[in-house]
PDB file of N, CA and C in Angstrom:
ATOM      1  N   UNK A   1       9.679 -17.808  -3.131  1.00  0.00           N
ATOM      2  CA  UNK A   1       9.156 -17.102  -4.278  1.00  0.00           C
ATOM      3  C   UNK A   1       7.929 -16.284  -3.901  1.00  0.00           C
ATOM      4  N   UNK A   2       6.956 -16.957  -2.826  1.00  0.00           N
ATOM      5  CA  UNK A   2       5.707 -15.915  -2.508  1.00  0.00           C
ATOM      6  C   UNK A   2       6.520 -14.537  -1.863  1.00  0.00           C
ATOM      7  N   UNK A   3       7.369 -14.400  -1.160  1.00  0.00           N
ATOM      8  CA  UNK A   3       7.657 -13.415  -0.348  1.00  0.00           C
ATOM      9  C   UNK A   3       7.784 -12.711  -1.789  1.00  0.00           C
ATOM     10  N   UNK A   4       8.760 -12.653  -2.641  1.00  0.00           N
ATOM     11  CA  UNK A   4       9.140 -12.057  -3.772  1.00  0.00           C
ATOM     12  C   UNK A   4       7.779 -11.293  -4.465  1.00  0.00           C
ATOM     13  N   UNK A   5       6.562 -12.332  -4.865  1.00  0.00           N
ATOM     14  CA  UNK A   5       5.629 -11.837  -5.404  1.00  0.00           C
ATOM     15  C   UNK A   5       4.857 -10.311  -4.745  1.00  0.00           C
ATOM     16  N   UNK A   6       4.729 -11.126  -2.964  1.00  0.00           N
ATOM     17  CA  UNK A   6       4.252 -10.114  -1.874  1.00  0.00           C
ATOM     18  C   UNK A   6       5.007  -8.715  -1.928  1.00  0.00           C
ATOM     19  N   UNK A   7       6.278  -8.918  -2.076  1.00  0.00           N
ATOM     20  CA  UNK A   7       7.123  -7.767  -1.801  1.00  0.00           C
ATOM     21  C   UNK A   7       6.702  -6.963  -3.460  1.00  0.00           C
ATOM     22  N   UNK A   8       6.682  -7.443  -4.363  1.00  0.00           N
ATOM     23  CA  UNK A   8       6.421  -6.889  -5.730  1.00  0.00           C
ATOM     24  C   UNK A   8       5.260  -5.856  -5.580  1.00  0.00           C
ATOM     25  N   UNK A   9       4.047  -6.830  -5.363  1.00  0.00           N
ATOM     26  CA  UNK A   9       2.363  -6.259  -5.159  1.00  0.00           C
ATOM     27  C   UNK A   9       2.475  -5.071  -4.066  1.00  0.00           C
ATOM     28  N   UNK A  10       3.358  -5.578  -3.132  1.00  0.00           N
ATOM     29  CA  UNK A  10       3.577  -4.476  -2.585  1.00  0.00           C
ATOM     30  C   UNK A  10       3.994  -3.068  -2.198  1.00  0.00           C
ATOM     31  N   UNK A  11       4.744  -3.088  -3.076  1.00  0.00           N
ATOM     32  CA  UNK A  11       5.569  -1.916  -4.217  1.00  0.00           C
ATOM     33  C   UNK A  11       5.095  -1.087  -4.704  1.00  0.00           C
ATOM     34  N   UNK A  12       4.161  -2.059  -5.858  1.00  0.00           N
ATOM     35  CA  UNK A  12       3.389  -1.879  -6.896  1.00  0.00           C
ATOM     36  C   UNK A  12       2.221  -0.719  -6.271  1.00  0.00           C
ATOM     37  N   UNK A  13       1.383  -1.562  -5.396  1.00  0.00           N
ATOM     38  CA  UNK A  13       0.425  -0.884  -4.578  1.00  0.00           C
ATOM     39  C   UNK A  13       0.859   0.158  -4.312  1.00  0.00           C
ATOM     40  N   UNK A  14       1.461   0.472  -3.658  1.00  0.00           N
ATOM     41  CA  UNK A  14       2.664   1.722  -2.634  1.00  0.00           C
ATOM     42  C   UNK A  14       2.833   2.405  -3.690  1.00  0.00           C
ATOM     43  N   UNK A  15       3.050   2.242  -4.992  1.00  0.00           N
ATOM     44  CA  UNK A  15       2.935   3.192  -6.246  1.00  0.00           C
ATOM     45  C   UNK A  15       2.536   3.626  -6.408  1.00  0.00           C
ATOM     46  N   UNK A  16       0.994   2.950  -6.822  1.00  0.00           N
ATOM     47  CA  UNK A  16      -0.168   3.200  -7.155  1.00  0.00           C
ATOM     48  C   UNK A  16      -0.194   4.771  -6.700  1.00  0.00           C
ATOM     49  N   UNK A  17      -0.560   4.207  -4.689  1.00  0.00           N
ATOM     50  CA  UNK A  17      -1.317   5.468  -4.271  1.00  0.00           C
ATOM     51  C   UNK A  17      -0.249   6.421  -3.781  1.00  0.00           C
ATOM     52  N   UNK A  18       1.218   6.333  -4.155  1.00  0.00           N
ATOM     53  CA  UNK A  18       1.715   7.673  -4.166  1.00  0.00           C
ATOM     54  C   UNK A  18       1.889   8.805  -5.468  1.00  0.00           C
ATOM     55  N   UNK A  19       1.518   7.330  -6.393  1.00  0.00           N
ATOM     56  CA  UNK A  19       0.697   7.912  -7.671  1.00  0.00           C
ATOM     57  C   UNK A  19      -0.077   9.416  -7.702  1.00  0.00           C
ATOM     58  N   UNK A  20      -1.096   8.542  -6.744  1.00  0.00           N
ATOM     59  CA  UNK A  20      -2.560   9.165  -6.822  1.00  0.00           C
ATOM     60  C   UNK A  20      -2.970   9.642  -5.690  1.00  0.00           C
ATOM     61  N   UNK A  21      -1.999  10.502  -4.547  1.00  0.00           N
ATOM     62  CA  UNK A  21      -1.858  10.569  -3.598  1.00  0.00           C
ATOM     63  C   UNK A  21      -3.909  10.889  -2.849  1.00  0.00           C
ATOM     64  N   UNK A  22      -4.766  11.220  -3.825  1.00  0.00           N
ATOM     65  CA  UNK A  22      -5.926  11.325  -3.754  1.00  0.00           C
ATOM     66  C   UNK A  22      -7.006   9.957  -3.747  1.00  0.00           C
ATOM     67  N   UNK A  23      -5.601   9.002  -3.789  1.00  0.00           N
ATOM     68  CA  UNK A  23      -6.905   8.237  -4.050  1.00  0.00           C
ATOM     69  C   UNK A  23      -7.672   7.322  -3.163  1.00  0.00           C
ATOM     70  N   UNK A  24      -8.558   6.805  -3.222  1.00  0.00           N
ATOM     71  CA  UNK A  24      -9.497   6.107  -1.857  1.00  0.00           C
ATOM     72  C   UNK A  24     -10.104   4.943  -2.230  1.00  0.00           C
ATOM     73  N   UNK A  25     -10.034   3.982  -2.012  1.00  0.00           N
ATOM     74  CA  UNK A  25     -10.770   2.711  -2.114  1.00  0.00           C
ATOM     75  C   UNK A  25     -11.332   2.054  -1.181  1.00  0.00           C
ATOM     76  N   UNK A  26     -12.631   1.293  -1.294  1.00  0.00           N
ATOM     77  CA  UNK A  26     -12.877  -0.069  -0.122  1.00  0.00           C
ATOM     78  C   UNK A  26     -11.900  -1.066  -0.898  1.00  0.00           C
ATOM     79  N   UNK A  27     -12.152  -2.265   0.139  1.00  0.00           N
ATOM     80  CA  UNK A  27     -11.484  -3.446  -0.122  1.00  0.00           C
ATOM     81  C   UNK A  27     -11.734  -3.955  -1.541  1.00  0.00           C
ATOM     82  N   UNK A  28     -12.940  -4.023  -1.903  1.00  0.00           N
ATOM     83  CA  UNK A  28     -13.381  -4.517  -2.737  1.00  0.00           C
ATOM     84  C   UNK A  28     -12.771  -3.969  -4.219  1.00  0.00           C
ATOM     85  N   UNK A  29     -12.729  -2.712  -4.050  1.00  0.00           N
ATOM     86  CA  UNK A  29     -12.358  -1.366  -4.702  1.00  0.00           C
ATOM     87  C   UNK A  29     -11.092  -1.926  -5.024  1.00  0.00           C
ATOM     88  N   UNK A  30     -10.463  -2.095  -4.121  1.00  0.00           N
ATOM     89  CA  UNK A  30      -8.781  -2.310  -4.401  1.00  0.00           C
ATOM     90  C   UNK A  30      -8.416  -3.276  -5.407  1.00  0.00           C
ATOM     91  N   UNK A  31      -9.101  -4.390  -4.578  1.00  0.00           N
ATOM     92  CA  UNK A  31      -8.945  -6.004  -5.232  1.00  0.00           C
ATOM     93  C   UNK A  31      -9.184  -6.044  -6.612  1.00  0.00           C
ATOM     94  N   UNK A  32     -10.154  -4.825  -7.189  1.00  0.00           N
ATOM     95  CA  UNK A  32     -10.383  -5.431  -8.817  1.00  0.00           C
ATOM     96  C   UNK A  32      -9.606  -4.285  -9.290  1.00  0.00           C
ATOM     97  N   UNK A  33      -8.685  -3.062  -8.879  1.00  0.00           N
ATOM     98  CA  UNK A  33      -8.316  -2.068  -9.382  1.00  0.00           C
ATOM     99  C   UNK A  33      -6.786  -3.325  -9.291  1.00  0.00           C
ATOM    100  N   UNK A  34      -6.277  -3.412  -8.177  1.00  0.00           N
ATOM    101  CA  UNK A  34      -5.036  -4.029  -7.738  1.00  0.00           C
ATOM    102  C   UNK A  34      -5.233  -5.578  -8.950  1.00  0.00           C
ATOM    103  N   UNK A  35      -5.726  -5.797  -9.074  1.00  0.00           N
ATOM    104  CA  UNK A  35      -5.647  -7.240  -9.527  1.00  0.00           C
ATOM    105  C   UNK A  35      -5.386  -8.612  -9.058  1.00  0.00           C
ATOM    106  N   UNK A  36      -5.572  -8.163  -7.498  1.00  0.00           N
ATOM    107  CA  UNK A  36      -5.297  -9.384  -6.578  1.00  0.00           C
ATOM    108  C   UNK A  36      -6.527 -10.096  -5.890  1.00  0.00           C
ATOM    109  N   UNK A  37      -5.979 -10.949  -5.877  1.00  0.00           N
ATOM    110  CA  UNK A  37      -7.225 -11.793  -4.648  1.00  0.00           C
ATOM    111  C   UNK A  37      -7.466 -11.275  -3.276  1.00  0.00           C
ATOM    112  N   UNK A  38      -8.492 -11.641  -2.495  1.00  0.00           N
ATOM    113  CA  UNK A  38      -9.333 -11.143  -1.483  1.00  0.00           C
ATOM    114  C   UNK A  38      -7.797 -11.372  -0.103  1.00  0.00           C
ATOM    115  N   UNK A  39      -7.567 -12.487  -0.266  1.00  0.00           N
ATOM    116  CA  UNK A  39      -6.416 -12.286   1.089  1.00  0.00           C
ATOM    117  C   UNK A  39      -5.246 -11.695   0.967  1.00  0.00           C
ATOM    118  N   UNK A  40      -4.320 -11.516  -0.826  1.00  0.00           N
ATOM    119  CA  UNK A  40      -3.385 -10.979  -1.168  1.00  0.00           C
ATOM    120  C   UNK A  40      -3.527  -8.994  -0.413  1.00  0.00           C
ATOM    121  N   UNK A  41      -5.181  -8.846  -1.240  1.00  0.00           N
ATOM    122  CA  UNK A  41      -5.339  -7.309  -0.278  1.00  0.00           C
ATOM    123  C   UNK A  41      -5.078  -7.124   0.528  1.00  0.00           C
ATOM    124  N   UNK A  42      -5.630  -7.654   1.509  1.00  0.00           N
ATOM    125  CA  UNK A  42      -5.822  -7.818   2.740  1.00  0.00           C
ATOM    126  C   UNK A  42      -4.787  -7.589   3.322  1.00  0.00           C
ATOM    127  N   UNK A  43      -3.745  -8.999   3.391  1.00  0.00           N
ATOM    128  CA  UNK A  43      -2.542  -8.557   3.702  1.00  0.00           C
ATOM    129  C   UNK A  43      -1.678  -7.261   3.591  1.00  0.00           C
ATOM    130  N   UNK A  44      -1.543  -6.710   1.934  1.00  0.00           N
ATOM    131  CA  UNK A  44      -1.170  -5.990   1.567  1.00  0.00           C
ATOM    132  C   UNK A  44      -1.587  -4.509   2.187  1.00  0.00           C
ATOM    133  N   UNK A  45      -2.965  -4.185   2.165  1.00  0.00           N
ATOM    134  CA  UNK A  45      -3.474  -2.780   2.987  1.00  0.00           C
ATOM    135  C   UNK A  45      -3.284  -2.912   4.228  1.00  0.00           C
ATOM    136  N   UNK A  46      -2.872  -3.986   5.150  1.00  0.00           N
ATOM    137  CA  UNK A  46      -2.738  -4.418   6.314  1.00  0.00           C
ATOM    138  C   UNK A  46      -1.118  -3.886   6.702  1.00  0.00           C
ATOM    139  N   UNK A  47      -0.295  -4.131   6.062  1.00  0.00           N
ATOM    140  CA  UNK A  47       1.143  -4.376   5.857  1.00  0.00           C
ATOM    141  C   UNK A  47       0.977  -2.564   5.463  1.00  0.00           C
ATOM    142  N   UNK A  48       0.552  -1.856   4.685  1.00  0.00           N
ATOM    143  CA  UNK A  48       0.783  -0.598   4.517  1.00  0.00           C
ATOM    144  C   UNK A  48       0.261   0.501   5.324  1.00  0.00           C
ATOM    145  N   UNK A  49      -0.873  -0.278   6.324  1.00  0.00           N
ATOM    146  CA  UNK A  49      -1.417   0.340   7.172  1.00  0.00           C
ATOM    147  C   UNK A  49      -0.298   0.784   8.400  1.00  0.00           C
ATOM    148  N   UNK A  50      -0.010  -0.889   8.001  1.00  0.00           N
ATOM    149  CA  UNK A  50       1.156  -1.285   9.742  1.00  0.00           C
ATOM    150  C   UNK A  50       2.571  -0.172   9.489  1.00  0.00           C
ATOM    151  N   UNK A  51       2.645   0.062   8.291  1.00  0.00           N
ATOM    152  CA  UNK A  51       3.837   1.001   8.184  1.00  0.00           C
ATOM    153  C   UNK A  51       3.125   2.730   8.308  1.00  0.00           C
ATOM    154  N   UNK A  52       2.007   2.591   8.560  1.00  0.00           N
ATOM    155  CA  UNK A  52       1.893   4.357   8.020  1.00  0.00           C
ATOM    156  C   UNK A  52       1.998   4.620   7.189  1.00  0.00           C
ATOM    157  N   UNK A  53       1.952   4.238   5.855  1.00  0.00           N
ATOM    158  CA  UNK A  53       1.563   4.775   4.860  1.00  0.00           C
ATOM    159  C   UNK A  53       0.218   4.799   4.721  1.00  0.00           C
ATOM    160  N   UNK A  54      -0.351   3.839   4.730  1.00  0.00           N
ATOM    161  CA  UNK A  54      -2.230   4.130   4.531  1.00  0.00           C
ATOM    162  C   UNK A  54      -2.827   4.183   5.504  1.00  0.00           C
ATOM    163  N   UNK A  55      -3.900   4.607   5.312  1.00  0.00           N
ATOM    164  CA  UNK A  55      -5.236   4.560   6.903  1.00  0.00           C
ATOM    165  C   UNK A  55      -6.426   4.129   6.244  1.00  0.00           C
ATOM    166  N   UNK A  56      -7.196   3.801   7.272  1.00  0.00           N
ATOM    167  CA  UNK A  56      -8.222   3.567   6.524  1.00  0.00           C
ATOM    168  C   UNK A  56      -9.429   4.657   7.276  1.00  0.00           C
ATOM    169  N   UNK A  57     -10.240   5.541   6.514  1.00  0.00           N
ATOM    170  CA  UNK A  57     -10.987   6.203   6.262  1.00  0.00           C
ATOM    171  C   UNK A  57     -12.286   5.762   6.397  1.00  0.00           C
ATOM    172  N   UNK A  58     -13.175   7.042   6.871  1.00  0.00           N
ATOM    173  CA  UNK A  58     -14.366   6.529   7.229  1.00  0.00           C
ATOM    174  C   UNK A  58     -15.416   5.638   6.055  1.00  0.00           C
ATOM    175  N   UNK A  59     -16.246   5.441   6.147  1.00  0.00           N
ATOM    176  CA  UNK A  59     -17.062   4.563   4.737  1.00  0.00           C
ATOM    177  C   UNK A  59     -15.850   3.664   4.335  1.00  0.00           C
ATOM    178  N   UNK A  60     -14.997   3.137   5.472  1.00  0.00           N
ATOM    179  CA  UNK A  60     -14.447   1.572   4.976  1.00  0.00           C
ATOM    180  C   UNK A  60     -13.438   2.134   3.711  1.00  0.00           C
ATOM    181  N   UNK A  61     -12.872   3.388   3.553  1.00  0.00           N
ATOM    182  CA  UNK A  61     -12.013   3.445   2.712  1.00  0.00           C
ATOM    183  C   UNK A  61     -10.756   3.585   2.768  1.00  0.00           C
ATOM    184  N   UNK A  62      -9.795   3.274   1.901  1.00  0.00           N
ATOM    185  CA  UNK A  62      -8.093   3.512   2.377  1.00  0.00           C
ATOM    186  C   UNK A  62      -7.641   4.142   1.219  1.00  0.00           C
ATOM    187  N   UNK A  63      -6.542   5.036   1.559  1.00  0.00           N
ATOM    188  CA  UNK A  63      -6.115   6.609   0.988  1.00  0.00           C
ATOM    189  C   UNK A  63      -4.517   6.548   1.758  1.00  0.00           C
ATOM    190  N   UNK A  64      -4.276   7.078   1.689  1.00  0.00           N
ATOM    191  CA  UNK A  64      -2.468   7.373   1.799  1.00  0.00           C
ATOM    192  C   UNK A  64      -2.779   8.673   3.352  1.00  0.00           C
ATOM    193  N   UNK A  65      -1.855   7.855   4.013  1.00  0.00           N
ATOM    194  CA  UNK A  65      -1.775   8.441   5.459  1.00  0.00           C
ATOM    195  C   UNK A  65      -1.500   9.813   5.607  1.00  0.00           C
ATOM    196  N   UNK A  66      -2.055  10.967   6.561  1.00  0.00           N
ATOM    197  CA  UNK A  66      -1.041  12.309   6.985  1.00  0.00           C
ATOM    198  C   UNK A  66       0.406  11.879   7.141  1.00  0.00           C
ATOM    199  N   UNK A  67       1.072  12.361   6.275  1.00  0.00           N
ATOM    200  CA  UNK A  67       2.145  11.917   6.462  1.00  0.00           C
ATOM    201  C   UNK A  67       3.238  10.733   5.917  1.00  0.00           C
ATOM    202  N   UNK A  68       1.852  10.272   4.793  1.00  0.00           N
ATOM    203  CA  UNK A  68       2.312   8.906   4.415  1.00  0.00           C
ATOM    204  C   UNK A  68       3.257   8.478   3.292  1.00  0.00           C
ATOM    205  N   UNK A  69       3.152   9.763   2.535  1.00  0.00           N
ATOM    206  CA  UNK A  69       4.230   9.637   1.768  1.00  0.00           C
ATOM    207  C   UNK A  69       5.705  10.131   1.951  1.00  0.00           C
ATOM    208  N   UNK A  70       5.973  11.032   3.054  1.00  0.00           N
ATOM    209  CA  UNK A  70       7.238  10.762   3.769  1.00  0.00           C
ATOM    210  C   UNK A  70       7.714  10.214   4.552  1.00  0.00           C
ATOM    211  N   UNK A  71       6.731   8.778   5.195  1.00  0.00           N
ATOM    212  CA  UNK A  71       7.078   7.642   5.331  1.00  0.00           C
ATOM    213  C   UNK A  71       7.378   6.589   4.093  1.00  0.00           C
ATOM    214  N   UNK A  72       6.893   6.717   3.422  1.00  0.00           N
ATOM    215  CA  UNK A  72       7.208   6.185   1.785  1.00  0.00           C
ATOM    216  C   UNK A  72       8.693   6.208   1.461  1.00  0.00           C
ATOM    217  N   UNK A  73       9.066   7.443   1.578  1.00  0.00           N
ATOM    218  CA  UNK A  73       9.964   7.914   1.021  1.00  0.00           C
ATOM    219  C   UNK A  73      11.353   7.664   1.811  1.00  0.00           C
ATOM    220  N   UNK A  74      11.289   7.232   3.311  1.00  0.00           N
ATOM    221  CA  UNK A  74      11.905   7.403   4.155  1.00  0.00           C
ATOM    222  C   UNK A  74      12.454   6.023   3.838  1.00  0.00           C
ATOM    223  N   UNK A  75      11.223   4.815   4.051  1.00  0.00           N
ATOM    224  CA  UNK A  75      11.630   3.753   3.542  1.00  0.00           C
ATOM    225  C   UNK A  75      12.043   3.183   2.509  1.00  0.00           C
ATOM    226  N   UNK A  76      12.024   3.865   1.260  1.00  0.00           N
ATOM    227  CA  UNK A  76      12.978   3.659   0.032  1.00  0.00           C
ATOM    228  C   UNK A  76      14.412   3.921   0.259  1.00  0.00           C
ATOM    229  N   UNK A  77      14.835   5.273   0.985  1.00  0.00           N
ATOM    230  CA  UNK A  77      15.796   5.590   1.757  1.00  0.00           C
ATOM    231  C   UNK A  77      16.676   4.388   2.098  1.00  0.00           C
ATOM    232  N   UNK A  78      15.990   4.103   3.346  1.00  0.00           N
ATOM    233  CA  UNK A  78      16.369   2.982   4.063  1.00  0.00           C
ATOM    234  C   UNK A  78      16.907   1.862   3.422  1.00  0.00           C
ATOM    235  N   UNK A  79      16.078   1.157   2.159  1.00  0.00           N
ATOM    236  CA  UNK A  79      15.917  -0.129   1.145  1.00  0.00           C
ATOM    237  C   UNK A  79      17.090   0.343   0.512  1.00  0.00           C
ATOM    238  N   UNK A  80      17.353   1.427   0.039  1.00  0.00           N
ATOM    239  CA  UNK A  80      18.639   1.580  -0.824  1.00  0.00           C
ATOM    240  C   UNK A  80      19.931   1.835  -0.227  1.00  0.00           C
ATOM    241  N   UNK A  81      19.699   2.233   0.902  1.00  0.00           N
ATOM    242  CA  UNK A  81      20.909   2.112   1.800  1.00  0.00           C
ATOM    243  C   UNK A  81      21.429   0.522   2.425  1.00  0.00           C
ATOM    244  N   UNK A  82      20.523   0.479   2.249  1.00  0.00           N
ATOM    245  CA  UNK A  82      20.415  -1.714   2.844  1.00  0.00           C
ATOM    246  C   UNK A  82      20.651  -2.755   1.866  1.00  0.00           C
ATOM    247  N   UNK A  83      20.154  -1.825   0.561  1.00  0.00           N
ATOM    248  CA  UNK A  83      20.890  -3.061  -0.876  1.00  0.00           C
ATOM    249  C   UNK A  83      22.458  -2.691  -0.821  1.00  0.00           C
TER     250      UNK A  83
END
């Protein structure tokens, strides 16, 4: 059931900032915008980093990668070809 939740938040997140393809947060930033706890982030900007979708930016901030939303997109691709 955690993987399920992880994979959700993770989504969710990945929404967010293709949402808001402008947008930039610290950690801290995230955690009370995201609604998650300090290691759920963590993981999560970690896991979106590791794919190229996010980077993290100078002054400790994370924003959506050069490039990151047609890695986004590539991997929805992929997910719907795989369901």
């Amino acid at each position: 059931m955690a993987d399920v939740s992880r994979d959700h938040d993770l989504d969710r997140i990945r929404g967010e900032f293709t949402e808001m393809p402008g947008l930039r947060l610290t950690a801290p930033q995230a955690r009370r915008f995201f609604g998650v706890d300090e290691e759920t982030c963590t993981r999560i900007l970690d896991a979106l980093i590791t794919e190229r979708f996010l980077c993290r930016f100078r002054l400790e901030t994370y924003g959506v990668a050069p490039g990151g939303l047609a890695t986004s997109a590539s991997l929805r691709s992929t997910a719907a070809i795989e369901s």
